[in-house]
C-alpha atoms as a PDB file:
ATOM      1  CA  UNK A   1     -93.875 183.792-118.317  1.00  0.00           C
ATOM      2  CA  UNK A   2     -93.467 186.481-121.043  1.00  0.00           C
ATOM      3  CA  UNK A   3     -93.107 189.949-118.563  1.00  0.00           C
ATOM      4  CA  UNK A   4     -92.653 193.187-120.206  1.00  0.00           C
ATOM      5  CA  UNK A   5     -92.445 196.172-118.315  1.00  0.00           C
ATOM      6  CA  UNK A   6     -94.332 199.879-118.702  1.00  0.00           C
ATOM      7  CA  UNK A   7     -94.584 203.391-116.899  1.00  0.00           C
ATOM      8  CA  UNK A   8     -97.601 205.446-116.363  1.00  0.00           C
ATOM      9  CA  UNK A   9     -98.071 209.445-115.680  1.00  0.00           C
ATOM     10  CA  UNK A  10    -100.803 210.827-115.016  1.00  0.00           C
ATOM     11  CA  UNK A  11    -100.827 215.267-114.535  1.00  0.00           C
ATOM     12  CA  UNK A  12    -103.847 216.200-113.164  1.00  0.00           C
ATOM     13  CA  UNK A  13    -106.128 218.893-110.653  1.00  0.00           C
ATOM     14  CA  UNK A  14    -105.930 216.411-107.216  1.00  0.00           C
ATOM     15  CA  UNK A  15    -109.059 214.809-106.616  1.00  0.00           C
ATOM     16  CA  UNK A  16    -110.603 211.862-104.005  1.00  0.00           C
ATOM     17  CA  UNK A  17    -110.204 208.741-105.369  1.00  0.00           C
ATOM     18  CA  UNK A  18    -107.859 209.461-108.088  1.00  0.00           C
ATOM     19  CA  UNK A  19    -104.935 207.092-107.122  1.00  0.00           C
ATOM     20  CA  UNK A  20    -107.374 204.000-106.856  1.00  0.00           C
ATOM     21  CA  UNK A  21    -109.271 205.283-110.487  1.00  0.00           C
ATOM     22  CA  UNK A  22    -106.177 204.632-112.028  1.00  0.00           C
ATOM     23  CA  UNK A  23    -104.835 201.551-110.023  1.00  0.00           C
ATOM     24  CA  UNK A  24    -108.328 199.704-110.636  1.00  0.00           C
ATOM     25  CA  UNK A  25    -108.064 200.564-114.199  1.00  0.00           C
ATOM     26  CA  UNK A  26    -104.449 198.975-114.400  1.00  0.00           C
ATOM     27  CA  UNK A  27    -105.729 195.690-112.999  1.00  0.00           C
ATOM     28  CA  UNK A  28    -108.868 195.419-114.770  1.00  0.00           C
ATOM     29  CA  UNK A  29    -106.476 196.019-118.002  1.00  0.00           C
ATOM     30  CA  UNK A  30    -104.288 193.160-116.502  1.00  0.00           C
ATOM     31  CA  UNK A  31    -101.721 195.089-115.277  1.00  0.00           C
ATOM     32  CA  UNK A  32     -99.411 193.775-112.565  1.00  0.00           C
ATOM     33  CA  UNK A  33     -98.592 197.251-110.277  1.00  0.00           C
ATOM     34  CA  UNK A  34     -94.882 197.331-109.493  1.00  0.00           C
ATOM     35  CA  UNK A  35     -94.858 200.571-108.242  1.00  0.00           C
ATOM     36  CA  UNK A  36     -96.950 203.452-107.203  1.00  0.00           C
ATOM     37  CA  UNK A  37     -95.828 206.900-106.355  1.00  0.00           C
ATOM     38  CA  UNK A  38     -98.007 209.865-106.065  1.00  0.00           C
ATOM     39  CA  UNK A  39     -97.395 213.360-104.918  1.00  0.00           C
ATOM     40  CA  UNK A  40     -99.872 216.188-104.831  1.00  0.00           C
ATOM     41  CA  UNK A  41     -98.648 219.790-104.575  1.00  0.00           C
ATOM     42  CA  UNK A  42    -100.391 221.937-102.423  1.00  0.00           C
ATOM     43  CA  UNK A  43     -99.497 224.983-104.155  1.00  0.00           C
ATOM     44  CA  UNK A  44    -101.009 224.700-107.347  1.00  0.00           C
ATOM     45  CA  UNK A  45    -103.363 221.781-106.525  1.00  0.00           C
ATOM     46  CA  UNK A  46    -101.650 219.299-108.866  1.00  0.00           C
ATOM     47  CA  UNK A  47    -101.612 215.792-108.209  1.00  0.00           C
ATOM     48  CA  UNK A  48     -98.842 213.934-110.406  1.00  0.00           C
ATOM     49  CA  UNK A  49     -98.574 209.970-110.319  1.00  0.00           C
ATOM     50  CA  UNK A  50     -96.648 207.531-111.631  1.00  0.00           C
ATOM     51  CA  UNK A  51     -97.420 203.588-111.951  1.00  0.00           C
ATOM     52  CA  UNK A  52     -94.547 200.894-113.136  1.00  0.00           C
ATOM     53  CA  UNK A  53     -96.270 197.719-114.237  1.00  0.00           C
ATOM     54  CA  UNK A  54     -95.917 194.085-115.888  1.00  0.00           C
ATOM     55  CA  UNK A  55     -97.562 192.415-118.026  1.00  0.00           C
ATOM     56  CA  UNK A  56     -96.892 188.758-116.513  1.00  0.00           C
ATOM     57  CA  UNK A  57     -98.990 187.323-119.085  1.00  0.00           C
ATOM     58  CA  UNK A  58    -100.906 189.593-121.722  1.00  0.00           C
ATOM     59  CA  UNK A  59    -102.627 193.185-121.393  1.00  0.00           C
ATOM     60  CA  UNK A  60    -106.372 192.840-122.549  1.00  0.00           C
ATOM     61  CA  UNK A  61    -105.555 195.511-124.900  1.00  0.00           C
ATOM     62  CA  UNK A  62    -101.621 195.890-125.330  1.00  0.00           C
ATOM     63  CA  UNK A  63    -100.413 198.864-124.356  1.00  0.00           C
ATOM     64  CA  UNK A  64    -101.812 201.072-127.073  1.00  0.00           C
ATOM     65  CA  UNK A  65    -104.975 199.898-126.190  1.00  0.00           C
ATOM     66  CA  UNK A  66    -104.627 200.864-122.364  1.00  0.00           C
ATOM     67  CA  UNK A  67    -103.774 204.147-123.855  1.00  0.00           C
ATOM     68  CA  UNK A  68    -106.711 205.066-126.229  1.00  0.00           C
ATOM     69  CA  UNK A  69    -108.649 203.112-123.352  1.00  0.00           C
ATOM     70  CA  UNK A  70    -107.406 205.694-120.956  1.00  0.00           C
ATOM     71  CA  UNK A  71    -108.142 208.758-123.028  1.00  0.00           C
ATOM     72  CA  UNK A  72    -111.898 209.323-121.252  1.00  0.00           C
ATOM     73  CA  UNK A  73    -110.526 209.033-117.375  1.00  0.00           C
ATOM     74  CA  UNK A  74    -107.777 211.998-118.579  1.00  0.00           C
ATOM     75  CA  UNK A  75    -110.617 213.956-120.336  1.00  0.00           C
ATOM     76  CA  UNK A  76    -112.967 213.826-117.386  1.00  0.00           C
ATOM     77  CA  UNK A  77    -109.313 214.047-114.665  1.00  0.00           C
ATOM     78  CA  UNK A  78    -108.780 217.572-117.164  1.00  0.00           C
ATOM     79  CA  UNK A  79    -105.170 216.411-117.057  1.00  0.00           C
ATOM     80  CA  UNK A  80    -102.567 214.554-119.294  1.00  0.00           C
ATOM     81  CA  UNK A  81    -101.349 210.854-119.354  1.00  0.00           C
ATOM     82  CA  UNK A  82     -98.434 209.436-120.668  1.00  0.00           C
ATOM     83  CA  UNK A  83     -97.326 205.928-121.574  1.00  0.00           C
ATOM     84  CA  UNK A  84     -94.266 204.188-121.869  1.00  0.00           C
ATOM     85  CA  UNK A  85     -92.935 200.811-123.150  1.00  0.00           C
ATOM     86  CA  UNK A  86     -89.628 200.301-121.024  1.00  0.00           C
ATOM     87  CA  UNK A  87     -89.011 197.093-122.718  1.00  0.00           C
ATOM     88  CA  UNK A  88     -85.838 198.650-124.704  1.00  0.00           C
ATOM     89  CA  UNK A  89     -83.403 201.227-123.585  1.00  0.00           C
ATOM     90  CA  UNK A  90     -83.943 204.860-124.357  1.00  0.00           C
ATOM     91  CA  UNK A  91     -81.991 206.311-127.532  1.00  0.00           C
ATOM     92  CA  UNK A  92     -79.870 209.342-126.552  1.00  0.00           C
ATOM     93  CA  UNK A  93     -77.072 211.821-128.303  1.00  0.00           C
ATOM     94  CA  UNK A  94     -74.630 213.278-125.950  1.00  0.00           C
ATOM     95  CA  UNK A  95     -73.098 216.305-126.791  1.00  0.00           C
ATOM     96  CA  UNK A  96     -69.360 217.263-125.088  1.00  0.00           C
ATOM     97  CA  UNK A  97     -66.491 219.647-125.616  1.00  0.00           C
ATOM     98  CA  UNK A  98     -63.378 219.051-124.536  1.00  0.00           C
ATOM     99  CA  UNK A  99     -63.811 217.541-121.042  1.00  0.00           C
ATOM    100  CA  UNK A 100     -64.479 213.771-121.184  1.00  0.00           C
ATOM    101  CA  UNK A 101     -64.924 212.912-117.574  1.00  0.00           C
ATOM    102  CA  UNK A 102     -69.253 212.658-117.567  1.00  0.00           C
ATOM    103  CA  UNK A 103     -68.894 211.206-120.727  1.00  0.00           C
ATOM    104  CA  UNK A 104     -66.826 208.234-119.934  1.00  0.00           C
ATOM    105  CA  UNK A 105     -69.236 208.326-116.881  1.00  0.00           C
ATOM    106  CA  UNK A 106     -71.842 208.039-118.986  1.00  0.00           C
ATOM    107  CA  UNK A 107     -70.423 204.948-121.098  1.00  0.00           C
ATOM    108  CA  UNK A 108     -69.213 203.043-118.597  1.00  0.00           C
ATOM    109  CA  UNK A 109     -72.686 203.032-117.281  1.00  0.00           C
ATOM    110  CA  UNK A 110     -74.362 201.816-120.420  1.00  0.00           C
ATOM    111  CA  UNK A 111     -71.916 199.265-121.214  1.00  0.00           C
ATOM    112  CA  UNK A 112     -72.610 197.522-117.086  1.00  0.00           C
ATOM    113  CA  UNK A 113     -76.251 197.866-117.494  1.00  0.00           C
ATOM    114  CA  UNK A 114     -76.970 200.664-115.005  1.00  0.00           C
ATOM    115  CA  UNK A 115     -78.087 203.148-117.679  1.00  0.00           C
ATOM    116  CA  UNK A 116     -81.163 201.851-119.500  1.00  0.00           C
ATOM    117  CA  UNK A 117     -80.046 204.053-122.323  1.00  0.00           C
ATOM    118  CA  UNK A 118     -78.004 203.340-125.533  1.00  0.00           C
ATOM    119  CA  UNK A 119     -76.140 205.947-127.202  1.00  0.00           C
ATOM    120  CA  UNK A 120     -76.758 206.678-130.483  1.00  0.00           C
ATOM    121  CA  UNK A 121     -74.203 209.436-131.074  1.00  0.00           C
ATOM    122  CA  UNK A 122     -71.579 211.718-129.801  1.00  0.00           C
ATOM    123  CA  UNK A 123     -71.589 215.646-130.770  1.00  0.00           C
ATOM    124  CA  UNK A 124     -68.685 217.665-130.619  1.00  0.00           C
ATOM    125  CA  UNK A 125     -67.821 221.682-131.395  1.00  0.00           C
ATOM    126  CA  UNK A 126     -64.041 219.762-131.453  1.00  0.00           C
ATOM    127  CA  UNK A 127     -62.063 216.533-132.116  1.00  0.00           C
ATOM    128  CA  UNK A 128     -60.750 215.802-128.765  1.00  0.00           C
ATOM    129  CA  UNK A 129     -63.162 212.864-127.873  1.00  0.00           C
ATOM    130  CA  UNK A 130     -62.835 211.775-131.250  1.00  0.00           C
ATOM    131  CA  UNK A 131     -60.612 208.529-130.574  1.00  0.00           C
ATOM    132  CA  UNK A 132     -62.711 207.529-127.694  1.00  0.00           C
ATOM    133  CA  UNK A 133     -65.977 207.709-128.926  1.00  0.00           C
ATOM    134  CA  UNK A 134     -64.405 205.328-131.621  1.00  0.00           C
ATOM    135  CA  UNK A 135     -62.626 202.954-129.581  1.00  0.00           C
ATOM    136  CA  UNK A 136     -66.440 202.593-127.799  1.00  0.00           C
ATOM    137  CA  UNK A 137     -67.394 202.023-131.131  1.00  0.00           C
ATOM    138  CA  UNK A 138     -70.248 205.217-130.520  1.00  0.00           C
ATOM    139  CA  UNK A 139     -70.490 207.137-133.679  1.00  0.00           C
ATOM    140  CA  UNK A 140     -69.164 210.718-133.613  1.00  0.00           C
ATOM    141  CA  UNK A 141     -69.929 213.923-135.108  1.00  0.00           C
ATOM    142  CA  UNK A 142     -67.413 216.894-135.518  1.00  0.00           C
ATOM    143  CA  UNK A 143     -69.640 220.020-135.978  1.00  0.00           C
ATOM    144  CA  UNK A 144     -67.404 223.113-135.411  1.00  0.00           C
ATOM    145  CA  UNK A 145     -69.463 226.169-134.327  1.00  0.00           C
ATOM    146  CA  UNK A 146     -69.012 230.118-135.055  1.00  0.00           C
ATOM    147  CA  UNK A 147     -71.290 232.665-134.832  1.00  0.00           C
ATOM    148  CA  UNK A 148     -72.166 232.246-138.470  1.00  0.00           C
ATOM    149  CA  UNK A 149     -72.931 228.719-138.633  1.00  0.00           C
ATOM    150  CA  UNK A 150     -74.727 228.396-135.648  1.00  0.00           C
ATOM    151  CA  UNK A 151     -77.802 228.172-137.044  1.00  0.00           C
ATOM    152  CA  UNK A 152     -77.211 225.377-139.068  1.00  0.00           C
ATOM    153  CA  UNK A 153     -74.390 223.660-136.640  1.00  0.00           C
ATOM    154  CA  UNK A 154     -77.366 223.429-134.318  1.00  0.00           C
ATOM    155  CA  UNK A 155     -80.209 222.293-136.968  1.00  0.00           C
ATOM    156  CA  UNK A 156     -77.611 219.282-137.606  1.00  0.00           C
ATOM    157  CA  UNK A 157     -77.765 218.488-134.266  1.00  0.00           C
ATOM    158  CA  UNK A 158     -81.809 218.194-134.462  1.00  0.00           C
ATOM    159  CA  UNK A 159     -81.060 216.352-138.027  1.00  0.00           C
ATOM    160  CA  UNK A 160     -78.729 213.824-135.908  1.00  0.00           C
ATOM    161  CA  UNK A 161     -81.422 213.080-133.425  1.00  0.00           C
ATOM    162  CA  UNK A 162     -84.104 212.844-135.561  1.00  0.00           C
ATOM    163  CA  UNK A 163     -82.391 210.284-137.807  1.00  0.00           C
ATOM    164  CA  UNK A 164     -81.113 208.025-134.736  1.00  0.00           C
ATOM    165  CA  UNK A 165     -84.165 208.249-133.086  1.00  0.00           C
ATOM    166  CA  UNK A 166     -82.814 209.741-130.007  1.00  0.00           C
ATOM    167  CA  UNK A 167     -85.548 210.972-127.113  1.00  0.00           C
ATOM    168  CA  UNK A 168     -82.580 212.973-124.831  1.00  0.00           C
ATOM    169  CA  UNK A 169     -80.101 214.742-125.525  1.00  0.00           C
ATOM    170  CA  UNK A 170     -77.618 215.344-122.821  1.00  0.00           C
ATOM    171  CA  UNK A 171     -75.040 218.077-122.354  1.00  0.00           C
ATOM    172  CA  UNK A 172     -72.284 216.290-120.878  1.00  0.00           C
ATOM    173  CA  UNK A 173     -70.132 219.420-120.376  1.00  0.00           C
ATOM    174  CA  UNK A 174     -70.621 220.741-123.581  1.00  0.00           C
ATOM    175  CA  UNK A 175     -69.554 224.623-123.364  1.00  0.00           C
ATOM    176  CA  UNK A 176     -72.146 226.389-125.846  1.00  0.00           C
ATOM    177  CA  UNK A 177     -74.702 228.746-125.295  1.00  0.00           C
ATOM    178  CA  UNK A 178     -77.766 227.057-127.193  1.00  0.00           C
ATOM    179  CA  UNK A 179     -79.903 229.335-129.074  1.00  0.00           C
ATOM    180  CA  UNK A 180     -83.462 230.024-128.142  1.00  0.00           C
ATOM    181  CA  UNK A 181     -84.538 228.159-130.863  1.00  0.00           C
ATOM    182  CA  UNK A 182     -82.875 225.243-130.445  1.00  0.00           C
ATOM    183  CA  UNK A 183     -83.806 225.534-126.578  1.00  0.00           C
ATOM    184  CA  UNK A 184     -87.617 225.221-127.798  1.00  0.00           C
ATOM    185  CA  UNK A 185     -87.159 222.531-130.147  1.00  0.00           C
ATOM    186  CA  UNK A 186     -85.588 220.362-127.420  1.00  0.00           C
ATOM    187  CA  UNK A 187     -87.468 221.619-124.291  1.00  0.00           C
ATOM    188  CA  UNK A 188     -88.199 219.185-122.052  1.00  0.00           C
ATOM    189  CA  UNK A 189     -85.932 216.356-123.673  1.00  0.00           C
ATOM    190  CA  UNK A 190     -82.463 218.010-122.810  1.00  0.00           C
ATOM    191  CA  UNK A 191     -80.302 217.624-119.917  1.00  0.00           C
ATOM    192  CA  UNK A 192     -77.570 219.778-118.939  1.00  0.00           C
ATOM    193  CA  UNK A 193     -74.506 219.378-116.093  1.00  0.00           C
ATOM    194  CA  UNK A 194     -73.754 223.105-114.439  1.00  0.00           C
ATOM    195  CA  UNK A 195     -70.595 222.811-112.563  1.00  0.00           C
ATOM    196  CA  UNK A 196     -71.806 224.621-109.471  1.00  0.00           C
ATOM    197  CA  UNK A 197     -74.557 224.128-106.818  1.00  0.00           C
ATOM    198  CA  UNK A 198     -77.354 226.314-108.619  1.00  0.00           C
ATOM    199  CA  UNK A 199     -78.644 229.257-108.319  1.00  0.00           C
ATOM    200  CA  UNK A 200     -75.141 230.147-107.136  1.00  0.00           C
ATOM    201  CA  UNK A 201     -72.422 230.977-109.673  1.00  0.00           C
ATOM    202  CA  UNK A 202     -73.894 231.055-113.156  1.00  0.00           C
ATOM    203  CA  UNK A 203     -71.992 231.210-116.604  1.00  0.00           C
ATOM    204  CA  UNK A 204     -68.198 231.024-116.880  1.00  0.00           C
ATOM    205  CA  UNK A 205     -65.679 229.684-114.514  1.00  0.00           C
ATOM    206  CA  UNK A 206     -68.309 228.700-111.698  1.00  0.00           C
ATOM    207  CA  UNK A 207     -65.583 227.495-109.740  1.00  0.00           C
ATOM    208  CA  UNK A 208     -63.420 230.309-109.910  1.00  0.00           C
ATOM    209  CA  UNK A 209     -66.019 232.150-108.608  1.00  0.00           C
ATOM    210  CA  UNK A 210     -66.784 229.461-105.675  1.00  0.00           C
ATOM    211  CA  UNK A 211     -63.114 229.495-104.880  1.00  0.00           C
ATOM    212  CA  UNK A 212     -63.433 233.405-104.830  1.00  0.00           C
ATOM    213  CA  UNK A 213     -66.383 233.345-102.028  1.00  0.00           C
ATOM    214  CA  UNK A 214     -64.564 231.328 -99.879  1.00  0.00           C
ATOM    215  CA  UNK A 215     -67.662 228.442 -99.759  1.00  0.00           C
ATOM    216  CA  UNK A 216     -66.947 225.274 -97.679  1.00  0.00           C
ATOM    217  CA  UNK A 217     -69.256 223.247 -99.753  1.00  0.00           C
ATOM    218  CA  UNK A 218     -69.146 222.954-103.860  1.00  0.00           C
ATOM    219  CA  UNK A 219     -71.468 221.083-105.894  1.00  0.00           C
ATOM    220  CA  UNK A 220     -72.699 220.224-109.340  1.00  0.00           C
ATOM    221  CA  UNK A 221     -76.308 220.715-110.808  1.00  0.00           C
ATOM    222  CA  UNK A 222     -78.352 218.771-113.472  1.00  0.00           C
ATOM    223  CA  UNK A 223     -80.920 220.642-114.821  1.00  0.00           C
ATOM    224  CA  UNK A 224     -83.702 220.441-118.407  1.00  0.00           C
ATOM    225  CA  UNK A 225     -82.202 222.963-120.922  1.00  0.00           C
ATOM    226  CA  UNK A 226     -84.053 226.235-121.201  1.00  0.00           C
ATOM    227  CA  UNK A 227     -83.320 229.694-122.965  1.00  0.00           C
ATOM    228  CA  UNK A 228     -82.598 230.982-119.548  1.00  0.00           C
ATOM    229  CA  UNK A 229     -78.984 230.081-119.016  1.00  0.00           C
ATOM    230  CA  UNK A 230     -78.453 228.226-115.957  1.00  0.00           C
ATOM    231  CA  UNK A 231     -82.099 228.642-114.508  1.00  0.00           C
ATOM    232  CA  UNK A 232     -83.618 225.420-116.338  1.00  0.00           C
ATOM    233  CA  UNK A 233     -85.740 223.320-113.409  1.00  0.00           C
ATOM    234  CA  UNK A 234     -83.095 221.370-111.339  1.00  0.00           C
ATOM    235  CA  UNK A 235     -83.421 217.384-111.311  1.00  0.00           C
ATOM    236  CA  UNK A 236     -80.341 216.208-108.991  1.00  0.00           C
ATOM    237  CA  UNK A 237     -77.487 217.970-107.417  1.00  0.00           C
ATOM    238  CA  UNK A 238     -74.313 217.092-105.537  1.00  0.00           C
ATOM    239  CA  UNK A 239     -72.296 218.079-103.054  1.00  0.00           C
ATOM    240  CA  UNK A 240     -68.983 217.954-101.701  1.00  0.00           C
ATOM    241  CA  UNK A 241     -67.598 219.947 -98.387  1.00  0.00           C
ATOM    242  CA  UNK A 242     -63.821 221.797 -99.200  1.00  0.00           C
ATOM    243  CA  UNK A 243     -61.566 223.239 -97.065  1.00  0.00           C
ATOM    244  CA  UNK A 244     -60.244 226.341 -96.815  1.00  0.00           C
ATOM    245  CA  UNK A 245     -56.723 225.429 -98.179  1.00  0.00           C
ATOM    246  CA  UNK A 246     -58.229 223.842-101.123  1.00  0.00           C
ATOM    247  CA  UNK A 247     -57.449 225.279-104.586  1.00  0.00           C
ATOM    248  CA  UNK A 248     -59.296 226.572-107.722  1.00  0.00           C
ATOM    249  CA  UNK A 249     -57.837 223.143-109.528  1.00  0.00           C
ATOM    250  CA  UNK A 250     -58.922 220.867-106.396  1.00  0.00           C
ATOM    251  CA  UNK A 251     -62.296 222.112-106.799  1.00  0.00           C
ATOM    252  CA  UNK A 252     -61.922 221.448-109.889  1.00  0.00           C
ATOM    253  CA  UNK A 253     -61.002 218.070-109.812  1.00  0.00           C
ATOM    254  CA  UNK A 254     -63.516 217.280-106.882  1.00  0.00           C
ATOM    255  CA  UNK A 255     -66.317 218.617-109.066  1.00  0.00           C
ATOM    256  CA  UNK A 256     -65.577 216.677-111.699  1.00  0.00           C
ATOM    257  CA  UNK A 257     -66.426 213.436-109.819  1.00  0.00           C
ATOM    258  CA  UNK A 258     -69.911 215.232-108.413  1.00  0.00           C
ATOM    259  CA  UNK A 259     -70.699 216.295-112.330  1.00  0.00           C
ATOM    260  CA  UNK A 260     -70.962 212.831-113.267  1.00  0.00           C
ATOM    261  CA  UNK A 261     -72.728 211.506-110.575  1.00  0.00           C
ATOM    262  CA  UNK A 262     -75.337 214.431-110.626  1.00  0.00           C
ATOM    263  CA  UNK A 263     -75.702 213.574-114.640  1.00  0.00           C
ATOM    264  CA  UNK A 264     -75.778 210.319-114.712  1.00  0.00           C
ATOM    265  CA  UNK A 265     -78.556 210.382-112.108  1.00  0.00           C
ATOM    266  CA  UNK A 266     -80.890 212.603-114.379  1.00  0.00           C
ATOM    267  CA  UNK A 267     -80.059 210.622-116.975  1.00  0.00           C
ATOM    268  CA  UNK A 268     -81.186 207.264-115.696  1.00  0.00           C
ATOM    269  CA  UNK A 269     -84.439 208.741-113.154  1.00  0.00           C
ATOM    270  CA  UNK A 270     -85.048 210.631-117.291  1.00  0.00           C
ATOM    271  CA  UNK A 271     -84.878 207.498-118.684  1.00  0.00           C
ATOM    272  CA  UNK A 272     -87.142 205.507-116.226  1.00  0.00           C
ATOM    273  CA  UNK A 273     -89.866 208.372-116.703  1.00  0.00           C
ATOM    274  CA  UNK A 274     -89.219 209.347-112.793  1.00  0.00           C
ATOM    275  CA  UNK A 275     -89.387 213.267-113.699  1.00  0.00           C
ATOM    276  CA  UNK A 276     -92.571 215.424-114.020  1.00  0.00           C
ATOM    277  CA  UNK A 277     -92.240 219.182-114.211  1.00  0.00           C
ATOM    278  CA  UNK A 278     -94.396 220.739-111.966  1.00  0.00           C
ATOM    279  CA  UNK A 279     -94.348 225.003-113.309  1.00  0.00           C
ATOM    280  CA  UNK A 280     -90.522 225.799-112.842  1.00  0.00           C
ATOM    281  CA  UNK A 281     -89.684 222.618-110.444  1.00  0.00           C
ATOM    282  CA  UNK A 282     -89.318 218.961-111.353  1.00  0.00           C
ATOM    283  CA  UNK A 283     -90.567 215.781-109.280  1.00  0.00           C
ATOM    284  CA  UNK A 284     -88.796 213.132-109.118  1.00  0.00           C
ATOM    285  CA  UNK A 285     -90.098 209.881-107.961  1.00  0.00           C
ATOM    286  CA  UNK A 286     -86.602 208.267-107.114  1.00  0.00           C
END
């Protein structure tokens, strides 16, 4: 039995019967529902769903079929609809600095099969992750950024992702300030990893600034890139409690662990189509 596997989501003003409009039109398409998740939010009057399915044997129309098929139920819903073919893992550049730690996170995840992603590239402002990202065998690109070239440091960044085909593109502690520009051209399709528990100590040396305040809990935020530094709509966080003899580079090294396991949520729920952003917020259908 040949099974291949898709996502639906569905945006749209809530409405009776609009879970079991789209599940009947899923199984009259020959759709196999794996899961169903729905969430309406009462302060805007959204409803947001999302459907996994099979196709155990075939899809009366294929899935671009089910999509044009679908276009009249979204017209007359006023909303938007999205499919997915989950059959291959989802291309993605990761851009890094000089701190490795989510991005050997990130690899190790790939290469045991928990990330349905493949990586397509690593981008660096410096050479440090150089020999790694070879001895993964991940191709790597050295793009040194000033003030002057950041234009077109950035543009090759949008080349690189174009080229490889890449559908994320993740910040994995990657310590640049991206323009507005380059904000809108990836909006929506680029993750960052904020080393504190957002909206709490933004910018430079978060934990510094933790350490400073005393707090008896630190954390780590993963968030969608947006021209507001820091404020992007938050898709996992983690948390760790600290004592009050802890230091700046215990915090450190504590967060460290928390970054990667915030990121390489996001990534993977990303991935799997789990997030919808609902105005400034995003839902995540774990």
């Amino acid at each position: 039995m040949n099974k291949q596997k898709y996502i639906l989501t569905v945006s749209a003003p809530d409405c009776a019967g609009l879970v079991a409009r789209v599940s009947n039109f899923l199984t009259e398409q020959g759709a196999f529902i794996l899961e169903a998740s729905h969430y309406n939010d009462s302060g805007t009057g959204g409803a947001y769903l999302r459907f996994a399915f099979e196709s155990r044997d075939n899809l009366m129309h294929g899935i671009k079929g089910m999509d044009a098929a679908f276009k009249p139920i979204t017209t007359d819903l006023g909303g938007t609809a999205n499919f997915y073919d989950c059959n291959k893992p989802m291309p993605i550049v990761i851009a890094v600095s000089k701190f490795g730690h989510c991005l050997f996170d990130l690899v190790h995840r790939v290469a045991t099969g928990i990330l349905p992603v493949e990586i397509k590239a690593v981008i660096s402002n410096h050479e440090d992750m150089h020999s790694f990202s070879d001895w993964a065998g991940i191709p790597y690109h050295h793009l040194p950024i000033t003030k002057e070239t950041k234009a077109a440091q950035e543009q090759e960044i949008l080349n690189i992702m174009s080229q490889s085909g890449a559908e994320l593109l993740v910040l994995a502690r990657y310590m640049q300030i991206l323009s507005q520009e380059m904000c809108s051209s990836v909006a929506g399709r680029a993750i960052n990893i904020h080393h504190s528990f957002l909206p709490s100590f933004k910018g430079a040396r978060p934990y510094s600034q933790a350490h400073n305040k005393g707090v008896k809990v630190i954390g780590a935020t993963a968030h969608y890139v947006t021209s507001d530094l820091d404020e992007g709509p938050i898709i996992e966080q983690a948390v760790e409690r600290v004592g009050h003899t802890a230091s700046v580079e215990e915090f450190v090294n504590i967060g460290r662990d928390l970054e990667s396991v915030a990121l390489a949520r996001a990534v993977r729920w990303h991935a799997e189509h789990r997030l919808m952003l609902c105005e400034n917020r995003v839902i995540v259908f774990e």
